[in-house]
C-alpha atoms as a PDB file:
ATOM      1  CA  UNK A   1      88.737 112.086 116.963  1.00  0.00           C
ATOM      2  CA  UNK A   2      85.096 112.345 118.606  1.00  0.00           C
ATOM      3  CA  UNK A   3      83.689 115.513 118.544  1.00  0.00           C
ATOM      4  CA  UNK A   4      80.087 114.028 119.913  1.00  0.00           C
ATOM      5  CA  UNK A   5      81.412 112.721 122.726  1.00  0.00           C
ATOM      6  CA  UNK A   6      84.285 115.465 123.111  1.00  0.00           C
ATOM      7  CA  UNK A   7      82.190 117.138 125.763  1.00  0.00           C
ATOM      8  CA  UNK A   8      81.198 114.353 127.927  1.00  0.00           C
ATOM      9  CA  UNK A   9      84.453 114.214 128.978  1.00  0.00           C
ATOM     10  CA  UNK A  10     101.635  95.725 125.401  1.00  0.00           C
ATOM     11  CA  UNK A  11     102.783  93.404 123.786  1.00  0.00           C
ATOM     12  CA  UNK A  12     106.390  94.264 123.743  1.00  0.00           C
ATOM     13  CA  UNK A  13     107.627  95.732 120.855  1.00  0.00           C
ATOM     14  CA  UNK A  14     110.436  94.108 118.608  1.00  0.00           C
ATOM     15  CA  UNK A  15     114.288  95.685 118.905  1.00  0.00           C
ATOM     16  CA  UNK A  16     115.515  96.666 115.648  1.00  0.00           C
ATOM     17  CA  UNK A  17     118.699  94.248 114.887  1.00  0.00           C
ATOM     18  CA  UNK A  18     122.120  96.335 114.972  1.00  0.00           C
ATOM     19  CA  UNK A  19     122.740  95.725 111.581  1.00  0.00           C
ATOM     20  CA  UNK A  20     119.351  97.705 110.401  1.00  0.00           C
ATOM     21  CA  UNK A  21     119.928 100.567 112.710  1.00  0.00           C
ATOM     22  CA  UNK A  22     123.585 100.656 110.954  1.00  0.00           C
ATOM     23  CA  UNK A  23     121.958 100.773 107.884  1.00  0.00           C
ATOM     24  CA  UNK A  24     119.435 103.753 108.680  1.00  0.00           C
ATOM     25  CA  UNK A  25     120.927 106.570 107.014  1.00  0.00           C
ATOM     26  CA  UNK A  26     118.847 107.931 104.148  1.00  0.00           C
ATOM     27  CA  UNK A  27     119.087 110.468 101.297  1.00  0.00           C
ATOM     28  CA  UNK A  28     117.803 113.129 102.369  1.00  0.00           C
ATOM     29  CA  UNK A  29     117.896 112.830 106.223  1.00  0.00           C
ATOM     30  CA  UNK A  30     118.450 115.634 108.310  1.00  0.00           C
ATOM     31  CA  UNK A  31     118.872 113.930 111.775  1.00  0.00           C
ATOM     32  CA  UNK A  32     117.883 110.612 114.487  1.00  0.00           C
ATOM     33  CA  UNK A  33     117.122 110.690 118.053  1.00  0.00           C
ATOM     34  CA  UNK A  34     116.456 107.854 119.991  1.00  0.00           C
ATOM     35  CA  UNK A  35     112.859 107.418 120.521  1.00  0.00           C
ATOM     36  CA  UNK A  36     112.083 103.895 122.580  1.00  0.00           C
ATOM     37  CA  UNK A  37     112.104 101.030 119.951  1.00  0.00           C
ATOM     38  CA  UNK A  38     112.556 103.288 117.298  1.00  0.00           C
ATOM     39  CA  UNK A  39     114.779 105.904 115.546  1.00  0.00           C
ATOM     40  CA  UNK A  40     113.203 109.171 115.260  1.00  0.00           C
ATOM     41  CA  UNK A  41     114.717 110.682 112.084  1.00  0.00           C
ATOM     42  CA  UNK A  42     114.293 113.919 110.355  1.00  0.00           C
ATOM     43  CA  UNK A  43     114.015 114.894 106.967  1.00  0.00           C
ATOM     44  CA  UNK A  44     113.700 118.832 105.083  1.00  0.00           C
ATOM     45  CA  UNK A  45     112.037 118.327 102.088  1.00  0.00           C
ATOM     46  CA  UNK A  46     111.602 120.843  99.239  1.00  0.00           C
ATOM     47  CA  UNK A  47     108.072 122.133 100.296  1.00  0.00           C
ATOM     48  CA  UNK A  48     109.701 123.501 103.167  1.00  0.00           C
ATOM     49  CA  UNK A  49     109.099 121.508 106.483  1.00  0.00           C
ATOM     50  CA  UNK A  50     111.202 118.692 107.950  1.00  0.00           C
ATOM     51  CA  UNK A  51     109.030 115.870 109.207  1.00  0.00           C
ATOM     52  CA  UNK A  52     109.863 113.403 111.496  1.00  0.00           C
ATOM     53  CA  UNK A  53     109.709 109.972 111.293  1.00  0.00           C
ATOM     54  CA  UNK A  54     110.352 106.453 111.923  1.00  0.00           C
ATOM     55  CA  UNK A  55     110.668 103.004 110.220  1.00  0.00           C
ATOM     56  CA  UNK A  56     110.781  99.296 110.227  1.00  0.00           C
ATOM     57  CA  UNK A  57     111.250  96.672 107.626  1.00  0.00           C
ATOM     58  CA  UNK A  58     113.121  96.177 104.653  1.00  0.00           C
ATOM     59  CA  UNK A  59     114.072  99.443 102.894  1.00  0.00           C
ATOM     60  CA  UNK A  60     113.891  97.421  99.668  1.00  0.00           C
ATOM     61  CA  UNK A  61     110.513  96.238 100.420  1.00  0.00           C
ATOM     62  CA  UNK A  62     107.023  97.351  99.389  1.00  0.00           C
ATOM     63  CA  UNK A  63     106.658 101.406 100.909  1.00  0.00           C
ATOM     64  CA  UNK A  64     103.344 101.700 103.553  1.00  0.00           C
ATOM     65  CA  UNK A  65     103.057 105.239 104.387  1.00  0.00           C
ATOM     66  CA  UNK A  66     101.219 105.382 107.679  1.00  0.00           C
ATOM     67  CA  UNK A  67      99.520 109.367 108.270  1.00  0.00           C
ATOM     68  CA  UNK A  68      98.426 109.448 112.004  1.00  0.00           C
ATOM     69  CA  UNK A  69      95.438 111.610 112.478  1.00  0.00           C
ATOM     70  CA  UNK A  70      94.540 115.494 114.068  1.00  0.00           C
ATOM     71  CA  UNK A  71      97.062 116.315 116.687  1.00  0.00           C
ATOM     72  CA  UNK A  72      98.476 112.729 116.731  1.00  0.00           C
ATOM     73  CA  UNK A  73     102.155 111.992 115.569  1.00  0.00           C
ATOM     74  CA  UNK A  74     104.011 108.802 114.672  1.00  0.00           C
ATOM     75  CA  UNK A  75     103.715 108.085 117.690  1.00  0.00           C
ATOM     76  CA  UNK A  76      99.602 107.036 116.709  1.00  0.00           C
ATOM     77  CA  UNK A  77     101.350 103.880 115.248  1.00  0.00           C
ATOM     78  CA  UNK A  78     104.095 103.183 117.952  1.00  0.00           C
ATOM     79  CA  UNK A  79     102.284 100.220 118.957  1.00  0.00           C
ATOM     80  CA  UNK A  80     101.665  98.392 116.091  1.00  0.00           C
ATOM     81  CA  UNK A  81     104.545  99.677 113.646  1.00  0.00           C
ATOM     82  CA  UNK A  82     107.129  96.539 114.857  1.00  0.00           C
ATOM     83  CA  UNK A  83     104.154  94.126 114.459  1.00  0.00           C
ATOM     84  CA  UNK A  84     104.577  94.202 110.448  1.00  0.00           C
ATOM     85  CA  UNK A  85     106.400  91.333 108.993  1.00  0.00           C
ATOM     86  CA  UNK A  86     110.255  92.701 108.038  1.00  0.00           C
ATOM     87  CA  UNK A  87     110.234  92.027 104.360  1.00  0.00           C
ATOM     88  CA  UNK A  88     107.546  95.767 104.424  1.00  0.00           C
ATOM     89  CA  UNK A  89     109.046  98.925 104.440  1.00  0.00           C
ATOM     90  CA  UNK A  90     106.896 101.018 107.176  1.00  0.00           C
ATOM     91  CA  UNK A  91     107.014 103.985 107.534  1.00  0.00           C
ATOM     92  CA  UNK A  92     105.216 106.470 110.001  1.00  0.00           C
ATOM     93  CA  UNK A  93     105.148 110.508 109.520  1.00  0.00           C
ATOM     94  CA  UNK A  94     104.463 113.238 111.907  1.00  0.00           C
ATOM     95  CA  UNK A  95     102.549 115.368 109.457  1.00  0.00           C
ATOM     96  CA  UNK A  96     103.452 119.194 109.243  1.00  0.00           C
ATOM     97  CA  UNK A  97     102.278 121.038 112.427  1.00  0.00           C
ATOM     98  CA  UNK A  98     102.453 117.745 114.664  1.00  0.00           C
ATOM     99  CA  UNK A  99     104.747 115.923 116.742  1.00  0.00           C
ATOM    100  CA  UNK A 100     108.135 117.438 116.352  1.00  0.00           C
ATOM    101  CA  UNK A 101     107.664 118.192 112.595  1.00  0.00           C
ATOM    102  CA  UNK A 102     107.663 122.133 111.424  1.00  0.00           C
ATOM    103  CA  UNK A 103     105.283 124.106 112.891  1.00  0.00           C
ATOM    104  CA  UNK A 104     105.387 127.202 111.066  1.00  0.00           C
ATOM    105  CA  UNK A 105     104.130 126.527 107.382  1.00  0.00           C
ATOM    106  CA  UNK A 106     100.956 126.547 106.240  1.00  0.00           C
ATOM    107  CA  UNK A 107      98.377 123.708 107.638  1.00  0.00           C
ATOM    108  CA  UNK A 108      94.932 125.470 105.965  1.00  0.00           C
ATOM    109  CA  UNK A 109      94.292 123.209 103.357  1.00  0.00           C
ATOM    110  CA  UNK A 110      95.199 119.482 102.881  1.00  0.00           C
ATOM    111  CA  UNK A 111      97.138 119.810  99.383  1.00  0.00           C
ATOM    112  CA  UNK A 112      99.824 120.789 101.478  1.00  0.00           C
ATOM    113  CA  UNK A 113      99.995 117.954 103.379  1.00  0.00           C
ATOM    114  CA  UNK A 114      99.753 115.562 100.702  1.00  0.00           C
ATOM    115  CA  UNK A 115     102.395 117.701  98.881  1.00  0.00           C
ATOM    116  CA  UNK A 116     104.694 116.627 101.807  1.00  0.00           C
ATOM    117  CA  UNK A 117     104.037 112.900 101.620  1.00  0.00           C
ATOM    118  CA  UNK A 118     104.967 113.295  97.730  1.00  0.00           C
ATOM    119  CA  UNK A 119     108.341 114.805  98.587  1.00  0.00           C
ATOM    120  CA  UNK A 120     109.338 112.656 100.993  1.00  0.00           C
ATOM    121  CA  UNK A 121     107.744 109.388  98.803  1.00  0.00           C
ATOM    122  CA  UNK A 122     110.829 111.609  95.983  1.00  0.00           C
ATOM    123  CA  UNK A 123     113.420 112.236  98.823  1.00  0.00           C
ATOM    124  CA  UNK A 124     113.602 108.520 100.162  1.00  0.00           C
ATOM    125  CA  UNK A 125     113.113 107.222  96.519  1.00  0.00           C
ATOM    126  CA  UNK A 126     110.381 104.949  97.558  1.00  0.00           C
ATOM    127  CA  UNK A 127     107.760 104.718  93.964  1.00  0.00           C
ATOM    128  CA  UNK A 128     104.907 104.263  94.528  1.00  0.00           C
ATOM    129  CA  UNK A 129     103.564 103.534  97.688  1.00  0.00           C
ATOM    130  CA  UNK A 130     100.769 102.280  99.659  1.00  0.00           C
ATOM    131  CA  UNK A 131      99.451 105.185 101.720  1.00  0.00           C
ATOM    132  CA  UNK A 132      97.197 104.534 104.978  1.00  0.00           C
ATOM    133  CA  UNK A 133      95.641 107.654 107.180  1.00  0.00           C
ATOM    134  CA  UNK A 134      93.609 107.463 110.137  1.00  0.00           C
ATOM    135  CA  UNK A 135      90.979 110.183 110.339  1.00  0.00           C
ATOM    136  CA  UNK A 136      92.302 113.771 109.187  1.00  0.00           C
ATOM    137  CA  UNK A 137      95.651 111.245 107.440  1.00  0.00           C
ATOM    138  CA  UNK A 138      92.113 109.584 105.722  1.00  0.00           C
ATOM    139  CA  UNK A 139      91.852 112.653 104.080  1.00  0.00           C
ATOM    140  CA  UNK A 140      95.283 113.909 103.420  1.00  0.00           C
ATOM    141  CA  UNK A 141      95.084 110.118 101.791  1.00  0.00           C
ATOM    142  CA  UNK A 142      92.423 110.916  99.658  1.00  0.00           C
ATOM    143  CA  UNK A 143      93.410 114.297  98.579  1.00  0.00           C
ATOM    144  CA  UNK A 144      97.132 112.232  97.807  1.00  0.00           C
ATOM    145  CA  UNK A 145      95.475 109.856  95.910  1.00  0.00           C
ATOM    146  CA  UNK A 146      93.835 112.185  93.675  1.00  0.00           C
ATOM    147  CA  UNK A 147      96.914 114.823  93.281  1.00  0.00           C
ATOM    148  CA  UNK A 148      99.352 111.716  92.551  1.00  0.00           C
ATOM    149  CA  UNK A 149      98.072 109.097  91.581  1.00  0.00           C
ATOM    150  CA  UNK A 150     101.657 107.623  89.888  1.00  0.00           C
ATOM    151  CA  UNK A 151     102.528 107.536  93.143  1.00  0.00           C
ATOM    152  CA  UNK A 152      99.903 105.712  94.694  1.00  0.00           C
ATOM    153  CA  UNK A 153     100.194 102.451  94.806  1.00  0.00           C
ATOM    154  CA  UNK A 154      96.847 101.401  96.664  1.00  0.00           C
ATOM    155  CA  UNK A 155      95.015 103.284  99.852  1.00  0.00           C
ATOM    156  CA  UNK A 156      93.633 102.727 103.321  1.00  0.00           C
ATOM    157  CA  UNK A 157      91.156 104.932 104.626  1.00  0.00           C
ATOM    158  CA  UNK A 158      90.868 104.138 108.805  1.00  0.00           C
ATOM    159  CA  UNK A 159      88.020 105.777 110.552  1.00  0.00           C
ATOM    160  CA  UNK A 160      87.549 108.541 107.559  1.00  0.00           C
ATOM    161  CA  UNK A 161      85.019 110.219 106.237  1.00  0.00           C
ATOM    162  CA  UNK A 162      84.653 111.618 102.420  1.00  0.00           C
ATOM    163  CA  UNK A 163      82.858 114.923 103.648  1.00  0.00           C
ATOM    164  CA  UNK A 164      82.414 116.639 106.953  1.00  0.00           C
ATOM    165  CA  UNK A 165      80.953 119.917 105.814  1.00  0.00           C
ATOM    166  CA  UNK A 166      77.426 118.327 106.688  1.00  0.00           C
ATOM    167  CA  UNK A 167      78.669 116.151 110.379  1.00  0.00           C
ATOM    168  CA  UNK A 168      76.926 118.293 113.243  1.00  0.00           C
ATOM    169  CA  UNK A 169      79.721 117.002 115.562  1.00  0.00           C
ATOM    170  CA  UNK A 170      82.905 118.228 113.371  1.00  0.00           C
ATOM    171  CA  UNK A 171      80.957 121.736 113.335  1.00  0.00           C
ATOM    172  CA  UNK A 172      80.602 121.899 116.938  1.00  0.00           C
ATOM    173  CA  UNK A 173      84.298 120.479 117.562  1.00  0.00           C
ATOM    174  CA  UNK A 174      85.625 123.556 115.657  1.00  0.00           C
ATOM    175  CA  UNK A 175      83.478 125.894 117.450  1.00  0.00           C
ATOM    176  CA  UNK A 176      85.372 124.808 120.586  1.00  0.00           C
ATOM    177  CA  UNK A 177      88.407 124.248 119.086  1.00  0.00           C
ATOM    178  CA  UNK A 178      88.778 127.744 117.644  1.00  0.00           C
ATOM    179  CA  UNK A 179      88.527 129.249 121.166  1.00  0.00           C
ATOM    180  CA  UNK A 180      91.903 127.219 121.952  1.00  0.00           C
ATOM    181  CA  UNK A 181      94.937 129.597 122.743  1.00  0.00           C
ATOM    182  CA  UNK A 182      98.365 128.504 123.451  1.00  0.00           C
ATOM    183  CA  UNK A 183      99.185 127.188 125.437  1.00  0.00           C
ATOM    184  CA  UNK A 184      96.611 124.299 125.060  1.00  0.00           C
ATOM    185  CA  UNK A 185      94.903 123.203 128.117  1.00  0.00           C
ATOM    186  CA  UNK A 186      96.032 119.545 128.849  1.00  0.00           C
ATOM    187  CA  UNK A 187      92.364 118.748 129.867  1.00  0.00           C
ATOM    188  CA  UNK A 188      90.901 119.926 126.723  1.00  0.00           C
ATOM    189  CA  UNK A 189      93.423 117.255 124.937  1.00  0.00           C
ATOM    190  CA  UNK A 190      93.186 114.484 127.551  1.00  0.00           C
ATOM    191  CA  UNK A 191      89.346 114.780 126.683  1.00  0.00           C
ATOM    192  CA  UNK A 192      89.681 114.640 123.292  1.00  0.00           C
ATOM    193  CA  UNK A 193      92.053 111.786 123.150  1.00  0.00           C
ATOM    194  CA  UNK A 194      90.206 109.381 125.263  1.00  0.00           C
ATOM    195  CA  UNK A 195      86.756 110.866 123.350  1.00  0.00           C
ATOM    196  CA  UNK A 196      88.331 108.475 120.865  1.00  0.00           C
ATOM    197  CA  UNK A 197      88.474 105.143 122.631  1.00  0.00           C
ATOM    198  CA  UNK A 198      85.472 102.645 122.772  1.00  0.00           C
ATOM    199  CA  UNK A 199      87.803  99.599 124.098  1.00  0.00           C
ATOM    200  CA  UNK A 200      90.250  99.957 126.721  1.00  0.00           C
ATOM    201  CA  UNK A 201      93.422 101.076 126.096  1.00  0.00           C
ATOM    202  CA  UNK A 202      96.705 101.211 128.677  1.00  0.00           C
ATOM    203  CA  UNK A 203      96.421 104.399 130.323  1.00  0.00           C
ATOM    204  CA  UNK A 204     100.513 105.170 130.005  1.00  0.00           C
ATOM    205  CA  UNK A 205     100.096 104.606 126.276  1.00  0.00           C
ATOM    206  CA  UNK A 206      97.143 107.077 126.001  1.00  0.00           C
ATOM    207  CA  UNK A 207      99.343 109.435 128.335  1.00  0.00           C
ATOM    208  CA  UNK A 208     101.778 109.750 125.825  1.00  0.00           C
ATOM    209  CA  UNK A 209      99.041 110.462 122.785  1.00  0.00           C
ATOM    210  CA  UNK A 210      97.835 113.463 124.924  1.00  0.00           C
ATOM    211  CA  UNK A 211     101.346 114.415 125.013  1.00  0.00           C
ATOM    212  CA  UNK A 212     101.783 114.695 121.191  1.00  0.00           C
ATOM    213  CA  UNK A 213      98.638 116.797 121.739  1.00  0.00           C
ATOM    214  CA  UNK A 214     100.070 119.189 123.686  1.00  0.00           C
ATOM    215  CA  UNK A 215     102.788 119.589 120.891  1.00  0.00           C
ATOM    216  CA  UNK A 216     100.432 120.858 118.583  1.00  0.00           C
ATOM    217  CA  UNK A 217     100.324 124.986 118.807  1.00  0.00           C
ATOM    218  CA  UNK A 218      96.611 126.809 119.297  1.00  0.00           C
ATOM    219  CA  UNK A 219      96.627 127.787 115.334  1.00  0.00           C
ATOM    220  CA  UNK A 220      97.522 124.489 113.838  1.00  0.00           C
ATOM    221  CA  UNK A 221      94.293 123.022 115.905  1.00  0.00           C
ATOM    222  CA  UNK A 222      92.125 125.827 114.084  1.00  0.00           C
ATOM    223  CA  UNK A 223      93.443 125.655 110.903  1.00  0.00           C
ATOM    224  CA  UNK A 224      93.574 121.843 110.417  1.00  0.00           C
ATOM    225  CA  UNK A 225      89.516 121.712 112.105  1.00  0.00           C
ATOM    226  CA  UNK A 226      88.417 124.063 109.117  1.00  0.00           C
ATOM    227  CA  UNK A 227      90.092 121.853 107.148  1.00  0.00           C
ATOM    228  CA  UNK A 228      88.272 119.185 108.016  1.00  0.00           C
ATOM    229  CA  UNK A 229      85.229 121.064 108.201  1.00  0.00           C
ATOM    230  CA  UNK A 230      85.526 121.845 104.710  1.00  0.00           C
ATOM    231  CA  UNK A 231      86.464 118.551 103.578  1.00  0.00           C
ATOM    232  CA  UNK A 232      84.115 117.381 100.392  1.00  0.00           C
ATOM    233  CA  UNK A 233      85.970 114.732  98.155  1.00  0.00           C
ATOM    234  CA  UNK A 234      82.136 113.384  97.214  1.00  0.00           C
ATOM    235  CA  UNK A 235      82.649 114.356  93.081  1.00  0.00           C
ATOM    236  CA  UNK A 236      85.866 113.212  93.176  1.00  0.00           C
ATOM    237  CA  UNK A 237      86.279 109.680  94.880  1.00  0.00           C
ATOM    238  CA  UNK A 238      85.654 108.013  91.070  1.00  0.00           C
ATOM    239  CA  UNK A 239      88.590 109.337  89.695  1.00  0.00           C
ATOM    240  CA  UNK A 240      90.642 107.399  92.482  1.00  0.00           C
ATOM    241  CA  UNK A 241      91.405 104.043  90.627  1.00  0.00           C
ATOM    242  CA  UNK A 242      94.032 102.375  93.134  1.00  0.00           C
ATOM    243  CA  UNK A 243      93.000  99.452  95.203  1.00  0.00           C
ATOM    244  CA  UNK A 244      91.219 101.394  98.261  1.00  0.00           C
ATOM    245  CA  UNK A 245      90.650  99.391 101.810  1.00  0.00           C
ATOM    246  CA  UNK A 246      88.030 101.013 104.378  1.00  0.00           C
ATOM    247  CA  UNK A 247      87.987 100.488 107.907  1.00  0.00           C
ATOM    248  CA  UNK A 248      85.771 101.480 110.063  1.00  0.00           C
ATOM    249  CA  UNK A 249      84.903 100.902 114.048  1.00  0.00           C
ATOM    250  CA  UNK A 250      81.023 100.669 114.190  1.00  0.00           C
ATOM    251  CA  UNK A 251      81.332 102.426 117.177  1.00  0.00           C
ATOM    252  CA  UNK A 252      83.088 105.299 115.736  1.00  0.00           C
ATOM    253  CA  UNK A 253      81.251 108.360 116.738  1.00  0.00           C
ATOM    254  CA  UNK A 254      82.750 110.909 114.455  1.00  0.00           C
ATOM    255  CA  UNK A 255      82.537 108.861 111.498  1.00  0.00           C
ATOM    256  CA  UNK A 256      78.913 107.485 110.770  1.00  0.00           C
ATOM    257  CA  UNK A 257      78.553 104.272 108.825  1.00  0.00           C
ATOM    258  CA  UNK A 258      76.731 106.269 105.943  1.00  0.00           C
ATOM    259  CA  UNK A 259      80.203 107.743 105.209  1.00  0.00           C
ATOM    260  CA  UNK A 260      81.927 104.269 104.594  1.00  0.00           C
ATOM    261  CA  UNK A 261      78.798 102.964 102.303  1.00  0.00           C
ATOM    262  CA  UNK A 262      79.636 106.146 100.600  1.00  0.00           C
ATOM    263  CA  UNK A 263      83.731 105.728 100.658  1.00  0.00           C
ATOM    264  CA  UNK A 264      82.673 102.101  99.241  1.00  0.00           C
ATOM    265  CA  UNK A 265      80.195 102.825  96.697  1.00  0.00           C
ATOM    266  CA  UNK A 266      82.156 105.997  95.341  1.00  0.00           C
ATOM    267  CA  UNK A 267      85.659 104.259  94.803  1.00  0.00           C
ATOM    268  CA  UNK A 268      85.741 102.162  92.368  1.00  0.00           C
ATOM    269  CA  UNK A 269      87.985  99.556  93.628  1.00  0.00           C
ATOM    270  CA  UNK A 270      86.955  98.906  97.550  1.00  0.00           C
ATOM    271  CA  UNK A 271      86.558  96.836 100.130  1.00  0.00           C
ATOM    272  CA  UNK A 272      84.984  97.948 103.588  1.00  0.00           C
ATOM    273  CA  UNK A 273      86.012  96.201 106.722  1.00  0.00           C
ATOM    274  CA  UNK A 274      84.023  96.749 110.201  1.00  0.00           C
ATOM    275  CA  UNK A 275      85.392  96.392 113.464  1.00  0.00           C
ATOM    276  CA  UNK A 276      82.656  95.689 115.920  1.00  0.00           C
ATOM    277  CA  UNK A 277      82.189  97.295 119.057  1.00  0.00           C
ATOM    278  CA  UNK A 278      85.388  99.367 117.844  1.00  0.00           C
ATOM    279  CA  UNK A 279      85.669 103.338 117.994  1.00  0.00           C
ATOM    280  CA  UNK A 280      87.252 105.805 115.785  1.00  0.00           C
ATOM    281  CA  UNK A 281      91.186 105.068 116.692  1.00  0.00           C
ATOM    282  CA  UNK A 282      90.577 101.282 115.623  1.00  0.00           C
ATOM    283  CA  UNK A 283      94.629 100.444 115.402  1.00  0.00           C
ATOM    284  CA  UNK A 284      94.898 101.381 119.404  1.00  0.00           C
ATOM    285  CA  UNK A 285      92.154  99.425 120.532  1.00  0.00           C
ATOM    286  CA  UNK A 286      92.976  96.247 118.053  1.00  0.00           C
ATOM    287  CA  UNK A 287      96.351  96.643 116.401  1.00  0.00           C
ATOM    288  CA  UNK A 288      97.055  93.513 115.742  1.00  0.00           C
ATOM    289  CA  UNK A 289      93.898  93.021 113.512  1.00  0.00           C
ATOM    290  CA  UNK A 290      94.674  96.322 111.774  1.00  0.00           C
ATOM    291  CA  UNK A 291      97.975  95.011 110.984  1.00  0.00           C
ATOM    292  CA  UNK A 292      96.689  91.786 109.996  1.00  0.00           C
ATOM    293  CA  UNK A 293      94.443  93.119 107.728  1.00  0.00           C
ATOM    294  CA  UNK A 294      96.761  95.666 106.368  1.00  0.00           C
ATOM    295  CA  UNK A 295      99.429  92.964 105.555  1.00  0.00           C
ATOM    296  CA  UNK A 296      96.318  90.982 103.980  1.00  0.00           C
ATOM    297  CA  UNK A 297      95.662  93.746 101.366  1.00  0.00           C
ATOM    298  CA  UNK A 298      98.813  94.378 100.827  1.00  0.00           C
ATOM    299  CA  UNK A 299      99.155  90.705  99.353  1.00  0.00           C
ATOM    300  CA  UNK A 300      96.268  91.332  97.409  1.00  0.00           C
ATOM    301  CA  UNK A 301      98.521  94.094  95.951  1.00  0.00           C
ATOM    302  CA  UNK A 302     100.661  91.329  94.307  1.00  0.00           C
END
């Protein structure tokens, strides 16, 4: 997201083998839908939601959680899910509140959310798992980390931020945002979406980010912006003792570079990766280095 700038405005994708597809039932799954490349599925967990979801790889392989960011979906990672090598299990969420995941439960605090990514991590009997979130997923991924942390295999915090509370731009963003009513004015997302973009990105592909957007109701906007808002993990980063990866677009305009020093210095176990002349959604203006350097830590893992 880019509140600051708010205002002021492929390669193909792999087909999933037959066999795979055949093979795509899981505990715990409620439904599939086609969904291009991928198999939408749906899963009701015990905290009361059903998120959707898709997935590529080896269900026996190492579990990478991706959480997309505010008003995104699964959908954030469409382009860049079918890039990671088969023998990883991917997987990407719509969080509560987005995409076509429940809408109804609560979305004002981010316990909830990593509550959800714990029961589903039980559910699909995955361990422990690496988690990666982009913006607000950066800090459902921190709030996972510290709630379970035998489930937490390692981290990756993408164009993040360990506080808000003091970020002039996420205070005016909310302002606006909490004058939203359903339903949501398509221009007021089509701003905010390609607010987020430094590089160029395919115009179709950003069409269909503004329409997960629009699937996002007035109150889950508000409620997930004072979340933000009031985000503060700065006391608590040192008790996260996983293997934590930080990247960061140095053009990211939400997200200030004093934030990842701070993500860096306050972890004890980090490494910070820039992305020049990148903005905040990094993995749609260079996926295939955000994969790369995903799989990279990942083998570090070993």
């Amino acid at each position: 997201m880019n509140p600051k700038a708010f205002s002021l405005a492929t390669t193909s994708l792999a087909i999933f083998a037959l066999t795979i597809v055949a093979l795509s039932i899981f505990t715990g799954a409620r439904s599939s839908t086609s969904r291009g490349k991928f198999v939408e599925k749906a899963i009701t967990l015990p905290t009361g939601v059903t998120l959707s979801y898709v997935e590529h790889g080896n269900t026996n392989g190492i579990p990478i959680i991706l959480l997309h960011g505010f008003t995104d979906s699964w959908r954030s990672y469409e382009y860049v899910l079918a890039k990671f090598p088969d023998y990883l299990h991917v997987i990407a969420i719509s969080q509560r509140g987005h995409g076509n995941s429940t809408k109804t439960e609560r979305t004002d605090n981010a316990k909830y959310f990593a509550d959800d990514v714990a029961a589903f991590i039980h559910e699909k009997n995955l361990g422990a798992s690496i988690i990666v979130g982009h913006s607000f997923g950066g800090i459902v991924t921190q709030q996972f980390a510290l709630n379970y942390p035998q489930l937490t295999r390692a981290i990756a915090i993408v164009g993040s931020d360990v506080c808000f509370y003091d970020n002039e731009g996420i205070s005016e963003f909310v302002e606006e945002i909490n004058k939203l009513n359903d339903p949501i004015d398509r221009k007021f997302a089509e701003e905010f979406q390609q607010s987020t973009i430094v590089k160029p990105v395919d115009s179709t592909i950003v069409n269909e980010f503004i329409n997960e957007s629009m699937k996002v109701p007035a109150h889950v906007w508000k409620s997930v912006g004072e979340v933000i808002l009031s985000t503060n993990y700065t006391n608590d980063l040192q008790k996260i003792e996983v293997p934590a990866l930080i990247l960061w677009g140095d053009k990211d305009a939400i997200c200030p570079r004093d934030g990842q020093v701070q993500l860096h210095n306050g972890l004890n176990n980090s490494k910070l990766v820039i992305y020049h002349d990148t903005g905040h959604a990094l993995h749609w203006e260079d996926g295939d280095r955000f994969v790369r350097d995903i799989i990279a830590f990942t083998v570090t893992l070993k």
